[in-house]
Protein backbone atom coordinates (compact mmCIF):
# COMPACT_ATOMS: atom_id res chain seq x y z
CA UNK A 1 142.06 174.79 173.85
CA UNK A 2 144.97 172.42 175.75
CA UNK A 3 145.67 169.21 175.29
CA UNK A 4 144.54 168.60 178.58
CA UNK A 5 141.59 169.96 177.99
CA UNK A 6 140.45 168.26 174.41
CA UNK A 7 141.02 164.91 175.69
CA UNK A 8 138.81 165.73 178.96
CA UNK A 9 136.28 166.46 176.27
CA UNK A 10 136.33 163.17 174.97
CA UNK A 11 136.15 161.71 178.27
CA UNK A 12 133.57 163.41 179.01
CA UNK A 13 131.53 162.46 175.98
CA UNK A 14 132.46 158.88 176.39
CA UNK A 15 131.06 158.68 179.85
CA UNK A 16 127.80 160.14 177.64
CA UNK A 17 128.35 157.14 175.62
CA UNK A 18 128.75 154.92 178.72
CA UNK A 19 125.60 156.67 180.54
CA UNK A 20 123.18 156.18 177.35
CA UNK A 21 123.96 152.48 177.31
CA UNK A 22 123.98 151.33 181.13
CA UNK A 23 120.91 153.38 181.55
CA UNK A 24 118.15 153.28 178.50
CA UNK A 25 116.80 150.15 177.41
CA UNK A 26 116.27 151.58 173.58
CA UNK A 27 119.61 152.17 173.16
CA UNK A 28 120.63 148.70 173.84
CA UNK A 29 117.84 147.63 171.60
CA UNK A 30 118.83 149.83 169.02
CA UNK A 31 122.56 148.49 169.38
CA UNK A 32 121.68 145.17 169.28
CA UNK A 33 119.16 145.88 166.03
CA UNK A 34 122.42 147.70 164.58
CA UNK A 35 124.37 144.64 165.47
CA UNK A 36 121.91 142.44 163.31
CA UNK A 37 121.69 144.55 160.37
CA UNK A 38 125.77 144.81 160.19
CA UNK A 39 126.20 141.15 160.51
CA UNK A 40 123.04 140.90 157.68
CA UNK A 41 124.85 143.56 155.30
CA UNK A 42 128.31 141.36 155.48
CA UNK A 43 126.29 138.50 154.85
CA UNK A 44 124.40 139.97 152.19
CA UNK A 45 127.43 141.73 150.62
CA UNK A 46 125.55 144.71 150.10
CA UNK A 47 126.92 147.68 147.83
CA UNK A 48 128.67 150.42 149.34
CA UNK A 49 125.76 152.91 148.93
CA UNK A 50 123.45 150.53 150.71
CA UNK A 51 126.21 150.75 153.69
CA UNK A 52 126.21 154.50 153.52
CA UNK A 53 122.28 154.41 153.93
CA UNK A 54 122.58 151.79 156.88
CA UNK A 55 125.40 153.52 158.88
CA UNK A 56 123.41 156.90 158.50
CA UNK A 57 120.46 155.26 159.58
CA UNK A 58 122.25 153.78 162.70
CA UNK A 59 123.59 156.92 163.65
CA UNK A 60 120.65 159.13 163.36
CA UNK A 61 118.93 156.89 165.57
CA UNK A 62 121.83 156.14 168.51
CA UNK A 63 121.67 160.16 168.06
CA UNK A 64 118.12 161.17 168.23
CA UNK A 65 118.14 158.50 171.32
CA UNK A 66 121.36 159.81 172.84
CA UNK A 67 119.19 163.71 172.62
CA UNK A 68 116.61 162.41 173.85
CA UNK A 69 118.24 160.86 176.96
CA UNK A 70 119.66 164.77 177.49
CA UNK A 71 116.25 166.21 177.25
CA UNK A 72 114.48 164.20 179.21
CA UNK A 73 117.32 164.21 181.91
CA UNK A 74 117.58 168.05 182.41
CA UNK A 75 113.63 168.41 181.68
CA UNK A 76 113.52 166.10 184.79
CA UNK A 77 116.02 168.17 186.66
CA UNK A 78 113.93 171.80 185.69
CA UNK A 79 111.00 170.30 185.90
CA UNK A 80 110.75 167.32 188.75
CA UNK A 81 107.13 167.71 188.66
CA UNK A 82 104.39 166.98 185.98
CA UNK A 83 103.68 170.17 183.69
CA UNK A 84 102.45 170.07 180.58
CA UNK A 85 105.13 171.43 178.62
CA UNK A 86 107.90 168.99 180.11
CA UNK A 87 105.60 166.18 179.06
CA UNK A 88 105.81 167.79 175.64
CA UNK A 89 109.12 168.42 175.09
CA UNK A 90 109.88 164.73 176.47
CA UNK A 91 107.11 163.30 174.08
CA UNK A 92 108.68 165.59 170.86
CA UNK A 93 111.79 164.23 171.77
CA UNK A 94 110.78 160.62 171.88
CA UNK A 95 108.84 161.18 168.34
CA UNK A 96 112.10 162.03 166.83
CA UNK A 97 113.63 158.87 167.63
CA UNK A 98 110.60 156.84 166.65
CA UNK A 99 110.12 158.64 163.19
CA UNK A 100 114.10 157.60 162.83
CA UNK A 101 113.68 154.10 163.55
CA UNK A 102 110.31 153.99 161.41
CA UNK A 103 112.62 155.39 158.40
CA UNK A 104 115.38 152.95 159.51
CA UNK A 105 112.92 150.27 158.91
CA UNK A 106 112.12 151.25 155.69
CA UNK A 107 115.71 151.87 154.69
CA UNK A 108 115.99 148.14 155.72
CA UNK A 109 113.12 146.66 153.75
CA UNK A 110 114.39 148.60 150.68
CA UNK A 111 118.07 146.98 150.74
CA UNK A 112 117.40 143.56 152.70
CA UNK A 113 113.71 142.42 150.95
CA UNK A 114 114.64 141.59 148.06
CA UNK A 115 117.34 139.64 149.01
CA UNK A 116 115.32 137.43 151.38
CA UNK A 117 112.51 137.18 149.16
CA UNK A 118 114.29 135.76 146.43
C-alpha cells in the first residue's frame, strides 16, 4: 500500500471518529463519563493495573458504540423500512454496548468505592 494511500486511511477513519461524535448522543456521554473517570483516577492516584482496567473499559465501550453506529447506519441503508431482523440486529448491537458500559460500571465501583467510602 502507498503512502498516499495509508494516510487516506487514517483520514478516513478520523472522519469515523468525527461522524460518531457530531452525530450520537452516547458517544458524547460516554466521552464525557471517560472524561470524569480520568480526571477521578489522577485524583485518586490509582495503580497502574487499575488504569489498564479503566482504559480497556473506555475503549471497549467508544468501540462497541462506534460498531454500533456502523450497523445501524448500513442496516438503515439495506433496510429503510421496518423488518424484523433489522430491528434485531440494531437491538443486538445496542446490547453490546450496554453490557460494556454495565461492566464499565462495575470495573468503576471495584477501583473507585473504596476510595470514596473511606
Amino acid at each position: 500500500m502507498s503512502l498516499q494511500k495509508r494516510i487516506a486511511s487514517f483520514r478516513y477513519a478520523f472522519q469515523g471518529i468525527g461522524y460518531l461524535f457530531s452525530s450520537q448522543v452516547n458517544a458524547r456521554i460516554h466521552a464525557v463519563a471517560a472524561v470524569v473517570v480520568v480526571t477521578a483516577g489522577i485524583i485518586f492516584r490509582i495503580s497502574t493495573l487499575e488504569w489498564l482496567a479503566i482504559i480497556i473499559c473506555i475503549t471497549l465501550v467508544i468501540v462497541l458504540e462506534a460498531v454500533n453506529t456502523a450497523i445501524e447506519t448500513l442496516t438503515d441503508l439495506v433496510s429503510p423500512g421496518n423488518h424484523p431482523l433489522a430491528g434485531k440486529a440494531k437491538d443486538v448491537a445496542a446490547a453490546g454496548v450496554l453490557l460494556a458500559a454495565i461492566g464499565s460500571v462495575v470495573v468503576g465501583v471495584l477501583i473507585f468505592g473504596p476510595r470514596l467510602w473511606s
